[in-house]
Structures are given as C-alpha cells and as structure tokens.
Protein backbone atom coordinates (compact mmCIF):
# COMPACT_ATOMS: atom_id res chain seq x y z
CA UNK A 1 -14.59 19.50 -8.75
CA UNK A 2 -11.99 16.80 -10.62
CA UNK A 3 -11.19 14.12 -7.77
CA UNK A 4 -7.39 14.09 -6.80
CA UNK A 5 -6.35 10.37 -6.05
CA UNK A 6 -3.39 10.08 -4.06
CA UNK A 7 -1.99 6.61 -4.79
CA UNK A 8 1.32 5.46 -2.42
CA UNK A 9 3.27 2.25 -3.22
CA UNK A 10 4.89 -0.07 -0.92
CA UNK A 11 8.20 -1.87 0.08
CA UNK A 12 10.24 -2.63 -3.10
CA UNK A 13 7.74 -0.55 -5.27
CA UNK A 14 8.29 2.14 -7.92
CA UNK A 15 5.17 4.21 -9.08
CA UNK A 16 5.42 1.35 -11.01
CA UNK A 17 3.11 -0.85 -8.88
CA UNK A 18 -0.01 1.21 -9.71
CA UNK A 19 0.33 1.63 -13.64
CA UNK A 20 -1.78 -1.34 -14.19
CA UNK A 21 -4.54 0.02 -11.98
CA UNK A 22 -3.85 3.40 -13.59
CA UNK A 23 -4.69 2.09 -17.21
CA UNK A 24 -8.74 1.10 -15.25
CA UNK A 25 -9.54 4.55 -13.75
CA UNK A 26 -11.73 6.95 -15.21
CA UNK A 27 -8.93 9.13 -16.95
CA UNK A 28 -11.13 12.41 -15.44
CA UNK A 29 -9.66 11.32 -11.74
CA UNK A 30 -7.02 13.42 -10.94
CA UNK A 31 -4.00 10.43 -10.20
CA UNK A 32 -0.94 11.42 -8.24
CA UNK A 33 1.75 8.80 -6.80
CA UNK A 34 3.83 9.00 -3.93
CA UNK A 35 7.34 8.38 -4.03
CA UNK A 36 8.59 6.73 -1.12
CA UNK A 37 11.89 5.53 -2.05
CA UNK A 38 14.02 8.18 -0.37
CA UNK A 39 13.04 9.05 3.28
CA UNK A 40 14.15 7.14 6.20
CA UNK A 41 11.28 7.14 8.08
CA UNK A 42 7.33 6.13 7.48
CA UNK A 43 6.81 9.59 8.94
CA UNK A 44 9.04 11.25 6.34
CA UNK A 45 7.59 9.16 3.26
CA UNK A 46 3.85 10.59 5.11
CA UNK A 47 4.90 14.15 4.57
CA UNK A 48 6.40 13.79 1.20
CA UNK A 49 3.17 12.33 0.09
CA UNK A 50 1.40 15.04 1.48
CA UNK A 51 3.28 17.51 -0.48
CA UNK A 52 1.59 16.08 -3.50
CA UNK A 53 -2.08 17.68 -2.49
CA UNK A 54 -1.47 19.69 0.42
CA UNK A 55 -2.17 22.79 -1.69
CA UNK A 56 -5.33 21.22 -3.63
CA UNK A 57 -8.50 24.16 -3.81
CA UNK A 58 -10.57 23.96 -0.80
CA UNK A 59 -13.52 21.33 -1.92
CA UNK A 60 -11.83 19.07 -3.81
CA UNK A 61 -12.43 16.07 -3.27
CA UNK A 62 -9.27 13.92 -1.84
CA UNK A 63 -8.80 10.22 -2.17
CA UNK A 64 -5.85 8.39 -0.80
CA UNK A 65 -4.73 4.77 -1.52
CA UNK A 66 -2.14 2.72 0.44
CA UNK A 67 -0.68 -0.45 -0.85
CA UNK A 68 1.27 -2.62 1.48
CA UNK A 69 3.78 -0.70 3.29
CA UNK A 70 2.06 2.37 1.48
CA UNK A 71 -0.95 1.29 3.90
CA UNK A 72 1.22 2.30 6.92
CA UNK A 73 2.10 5.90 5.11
CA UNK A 74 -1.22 6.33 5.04
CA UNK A 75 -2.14 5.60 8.57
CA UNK A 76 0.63 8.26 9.16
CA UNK A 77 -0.91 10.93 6.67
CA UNK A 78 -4.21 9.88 8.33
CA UNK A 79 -2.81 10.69 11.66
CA UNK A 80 -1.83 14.55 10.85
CA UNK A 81 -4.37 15.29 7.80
CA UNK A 82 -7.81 13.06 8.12
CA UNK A 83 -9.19 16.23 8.32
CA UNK A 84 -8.19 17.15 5.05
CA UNK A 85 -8.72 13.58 3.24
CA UNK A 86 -12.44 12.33 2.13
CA UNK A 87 -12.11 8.29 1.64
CA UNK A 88 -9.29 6.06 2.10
CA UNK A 89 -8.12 2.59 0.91
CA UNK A 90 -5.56 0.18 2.64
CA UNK A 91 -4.71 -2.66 0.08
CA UNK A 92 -3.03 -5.74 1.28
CA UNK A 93 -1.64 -3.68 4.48
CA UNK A 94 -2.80 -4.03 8.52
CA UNK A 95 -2.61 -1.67 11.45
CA UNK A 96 -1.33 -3.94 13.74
CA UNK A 97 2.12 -3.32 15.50
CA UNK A 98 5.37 -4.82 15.22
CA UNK A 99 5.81 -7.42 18.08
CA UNK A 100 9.14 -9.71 18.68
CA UNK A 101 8.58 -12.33 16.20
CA UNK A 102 8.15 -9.54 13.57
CA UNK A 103 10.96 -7.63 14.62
CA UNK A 104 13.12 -10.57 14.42
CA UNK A 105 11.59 -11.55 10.77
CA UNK A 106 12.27 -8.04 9.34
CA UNK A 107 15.96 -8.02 11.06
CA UNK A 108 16.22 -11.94 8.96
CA UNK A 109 15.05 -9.95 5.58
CA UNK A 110 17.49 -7.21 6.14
CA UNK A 111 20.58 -9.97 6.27
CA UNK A 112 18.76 -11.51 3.21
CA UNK A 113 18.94 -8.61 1.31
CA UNK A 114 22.62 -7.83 2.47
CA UNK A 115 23.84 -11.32 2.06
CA UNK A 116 22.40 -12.05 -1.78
CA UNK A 117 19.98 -9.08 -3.25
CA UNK A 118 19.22 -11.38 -6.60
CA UNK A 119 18.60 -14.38 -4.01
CA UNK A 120 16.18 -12.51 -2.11
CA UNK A 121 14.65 -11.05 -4.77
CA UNK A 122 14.03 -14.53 -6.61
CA UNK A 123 12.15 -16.07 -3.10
CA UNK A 124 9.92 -12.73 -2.36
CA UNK A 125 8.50 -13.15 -5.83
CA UNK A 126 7.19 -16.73 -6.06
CA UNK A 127 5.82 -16.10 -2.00
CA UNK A 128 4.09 -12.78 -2.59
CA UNK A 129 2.15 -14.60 -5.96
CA UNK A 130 -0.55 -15.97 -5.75
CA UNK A 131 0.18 -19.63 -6.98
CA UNK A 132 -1.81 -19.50 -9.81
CA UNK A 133 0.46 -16.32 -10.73
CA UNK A 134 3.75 -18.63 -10.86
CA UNK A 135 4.22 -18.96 -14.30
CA UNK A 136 3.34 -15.96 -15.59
CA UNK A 137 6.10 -14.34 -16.42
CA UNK A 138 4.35 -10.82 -17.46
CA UNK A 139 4.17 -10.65 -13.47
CA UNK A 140 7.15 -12.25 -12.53
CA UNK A 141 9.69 -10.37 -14.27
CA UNK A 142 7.69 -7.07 -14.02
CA UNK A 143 8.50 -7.75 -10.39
CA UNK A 144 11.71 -8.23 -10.76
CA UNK A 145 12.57 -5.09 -12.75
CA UNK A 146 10.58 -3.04 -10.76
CA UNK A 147 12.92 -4.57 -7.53
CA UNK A 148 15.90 -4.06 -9.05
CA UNK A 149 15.12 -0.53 -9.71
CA UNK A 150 14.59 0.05 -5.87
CA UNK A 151 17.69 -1.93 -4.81
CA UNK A 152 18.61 -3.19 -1.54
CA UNK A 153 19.91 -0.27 -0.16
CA UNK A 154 16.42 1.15 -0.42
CA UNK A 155 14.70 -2.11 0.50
CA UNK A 156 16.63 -2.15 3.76
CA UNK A 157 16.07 1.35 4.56
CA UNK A 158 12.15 0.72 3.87
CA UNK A 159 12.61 -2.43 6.47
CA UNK A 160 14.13 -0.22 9.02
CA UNK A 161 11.86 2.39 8.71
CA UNK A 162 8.34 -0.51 9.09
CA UNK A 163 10.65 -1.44 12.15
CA UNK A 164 10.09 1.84 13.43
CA UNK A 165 6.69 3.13 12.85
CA UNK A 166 4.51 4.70 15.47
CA UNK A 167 0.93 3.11 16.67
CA UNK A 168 -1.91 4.93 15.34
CA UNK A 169 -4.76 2.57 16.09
CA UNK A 170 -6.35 4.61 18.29
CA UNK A 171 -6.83 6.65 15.68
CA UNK A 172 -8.13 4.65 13.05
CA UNK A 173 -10.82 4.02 15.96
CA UNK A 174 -11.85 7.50 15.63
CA UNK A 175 -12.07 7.75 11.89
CA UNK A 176 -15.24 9.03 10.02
CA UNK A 177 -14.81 8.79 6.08
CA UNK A 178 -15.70 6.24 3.77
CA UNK A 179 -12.96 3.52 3.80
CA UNK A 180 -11.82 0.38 1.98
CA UNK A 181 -9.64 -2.23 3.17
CA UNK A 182 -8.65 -4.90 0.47
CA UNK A 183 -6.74 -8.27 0.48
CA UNK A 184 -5.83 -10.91 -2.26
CA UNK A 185 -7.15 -14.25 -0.65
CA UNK A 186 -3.92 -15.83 -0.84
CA UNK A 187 -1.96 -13.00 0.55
CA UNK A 188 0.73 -14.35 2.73
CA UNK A 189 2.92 -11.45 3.56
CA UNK A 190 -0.44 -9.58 5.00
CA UNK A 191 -2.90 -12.14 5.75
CA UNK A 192 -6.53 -11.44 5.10
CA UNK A 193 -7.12 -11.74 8.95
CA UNK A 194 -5.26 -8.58 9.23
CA UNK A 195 -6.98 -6.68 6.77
CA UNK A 196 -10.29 -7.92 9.16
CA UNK A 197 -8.98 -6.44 11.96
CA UNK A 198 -8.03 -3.10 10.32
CA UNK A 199 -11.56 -3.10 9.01
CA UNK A 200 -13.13 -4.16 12.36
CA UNK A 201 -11.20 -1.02 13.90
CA UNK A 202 -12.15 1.34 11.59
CA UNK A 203 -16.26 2.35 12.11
CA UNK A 204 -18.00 1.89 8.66
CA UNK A 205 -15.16 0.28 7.01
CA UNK A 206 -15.96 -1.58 3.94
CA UNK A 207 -14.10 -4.92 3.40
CA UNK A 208 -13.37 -6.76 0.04
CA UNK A 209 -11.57 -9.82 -0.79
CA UNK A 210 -10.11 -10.34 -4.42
CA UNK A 211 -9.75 -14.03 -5.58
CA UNK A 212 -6.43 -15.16 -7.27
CA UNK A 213 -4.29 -12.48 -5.70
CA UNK A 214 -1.88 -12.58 -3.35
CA UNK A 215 0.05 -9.96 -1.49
CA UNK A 216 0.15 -7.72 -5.29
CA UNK A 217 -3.38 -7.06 -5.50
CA UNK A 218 -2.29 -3.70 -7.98
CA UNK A 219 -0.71 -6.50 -10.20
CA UNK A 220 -2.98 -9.22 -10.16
CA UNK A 221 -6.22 -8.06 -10.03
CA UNK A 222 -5.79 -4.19 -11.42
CA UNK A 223 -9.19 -3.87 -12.68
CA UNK A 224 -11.50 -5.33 -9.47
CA UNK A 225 -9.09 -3.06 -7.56
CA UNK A 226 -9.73 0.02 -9.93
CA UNK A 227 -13.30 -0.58 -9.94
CA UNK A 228 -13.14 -0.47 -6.17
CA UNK A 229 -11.59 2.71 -6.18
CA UNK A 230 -14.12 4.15 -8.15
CA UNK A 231 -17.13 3.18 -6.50
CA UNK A 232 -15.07 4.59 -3.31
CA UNK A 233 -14.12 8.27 -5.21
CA UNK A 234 -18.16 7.93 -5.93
CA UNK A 235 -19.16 7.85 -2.28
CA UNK A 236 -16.00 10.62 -1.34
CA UNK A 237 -18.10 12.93 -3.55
C-alpha cells in the first residue's frame, strides 16, 4: 500500500516549512501536513493532526514527522495513537520538560513578540541559522514571510501552549517502532544534546546529525533530511 507521511511544522511555521523537503520525496509517498496554527493547546494541534489519517485503510503504512515544536505534537499523537503509527521522526525537537529557567525564557519571548513583532522576528532569524546561512537571503527572507504569515498573535498562542504541554517521557520509554531523531549541529534553540537524550529514551532510536544546519534543518538541509525520511518509510514497510 502507498505510504501516508504525516509531516507537522513547528512554532512560527506554515506548511511552508516542509515544501523544500517536499520537492526530495519520492512523489509515490502519500504527503499530508498538519496545520497547527489555530488550536490553543499542543493537545488540540495532536488531534487536528490526527484527523488527517485517522481514517487511512487498515495496513497502510503511517509515517509521522515532527519538526521543532511539531516534535512535541507528535509526542502527543504518540501518546493516544502509537498504536496506529509505524515510524516516527523528531527533527530539531527534545522530550524534555519545561523547568523555571524555560518558563521564564518563553514568558521573555512572549513580551518580545508583544513589544516589537518585526524586532523579534529580525533576532529569531539570524539565531536559529546556522552561521554559514547568514547571508543567504533565499533563507532569510523565506523566513521572514513565512513569520509574518503566522503573526504574533499565533506565535504567542504557540508559546503558551509549549508552556503547557504534558510529560510523556515515560512513554517514549515504552515505544517500539522505528524512529529518527535529527539535529542541525549548530542548532541553538534545541541543542543536539537534547536530541541525544530523546534518542537515548527511546529503545532503538536512530540518531543523525546534519552539518551546516541549525535549528531549520527542513530549510537548510532539505535533501539529507528527505533522504532520511525515506530510508525511515523503507524500514516502516
């Protein structure tokens, strides 16, 4: 049966994010993309995903991808439906928890975003590139118009609802599927030692690191990340 590959973006993401990943896939995979725009809640943005294949033909193979805050959706579609879900892949995302200092950081972003959108939008780029990244401007401005088509109203809501989001590691402990966990090297906004940890938690977990990227793996490295996703729909089959 076709493959169904559920892809879900992350904070300050249209569908956007995964177009240049998109154009890499074998165009016989079956691509769907979450919206997660709307819902105040990870849990919300979990089941609104899930609407996308929760009536697929019994057999078909189901792949799901989370990018960044799409990795926590995930873990939350993982928590009600592994069942139901072959392979996943966390890209540039962590299970860990929200702890004070976080908390504190996300509240700072929120009063960012409410005191000067543009501002905020201008120093998220440059710190979410890898450096290399700076200067092109293919990247940079894609960024920005894909920002200002979320807006802050959205990016805050998206804040409060990471703020918010339940604990499922004990889960991920448990899992039994093939799964991929993927960081840029120079990812600052997820550091690679928390994409070790999700892949130390979950059993069988394979881990991959993608040079020159940052924290927008789907931008800067769309093909290595494609390719990934391939060999992992191979091994879902």
């Amino acid at each position: 049966m076709t493959p169904v590959l559920l892809l879900i973006p992350g904070m300050f993401n249209t569908g956007a994010i995964w177009d240049p990943v998109r154009a890499h896939l074998d165009p016989a995979v079956d691509v769907r993309v979450a919206n997660v725009l709307t819902q105040p809640s990870i849990s919300a943005m979990a089941d609104d995903a899930w609407a996308q294949v929760a009536n697929l033909p019994p057999g078909t193979p189901l792949i799901v991808a989370g990018y960044s805050m799409g990795g926590y959706v995930l873990i939350e579609l993982l928590a009600r439906h592994a069942r139901r879900v072959d392979a996943a892949a966390f890209v540039d995302t962590s299970a860990q928890i929200e702890t004070p200092d976080s908390m504190a950081a996300r509240e700072k972003t929120i009063a960012a975003l409410e005191r000067s959108f543009e501002r905020a939008v201008s120093a998220v780029i440059p710190f979410s590139l890898h450096p290399d990244h700076h200067t092109r401007s293919d990247l940079v401005e894609g960024m920005r118009t894909m920002m200002h088509a979320v807006g802050a109203e959205a990016a805050i809501r998206q804040t409060r609802a990471i703020m918010a989001r339940a604990d499922h590691r004990a889960m991920l402990a448990q899992l039994h599927m093939p799964t991929l966990v993927v960081c840029g090297a120079q990812d600052k906004v997820t550091p690679p030692a928390l994409s070790d940890d999700l892949a130390a938690l979950v059993p069988g977990a394979e881990r991959l690191t993608l040079a020159q990227a940052g924290h927008q793996v789907p931008l800067e490295q769309p093909q290595a990340l494609a390719a990934a996703l391939m060999q992992l729909i191979t091994r879902a089959r």
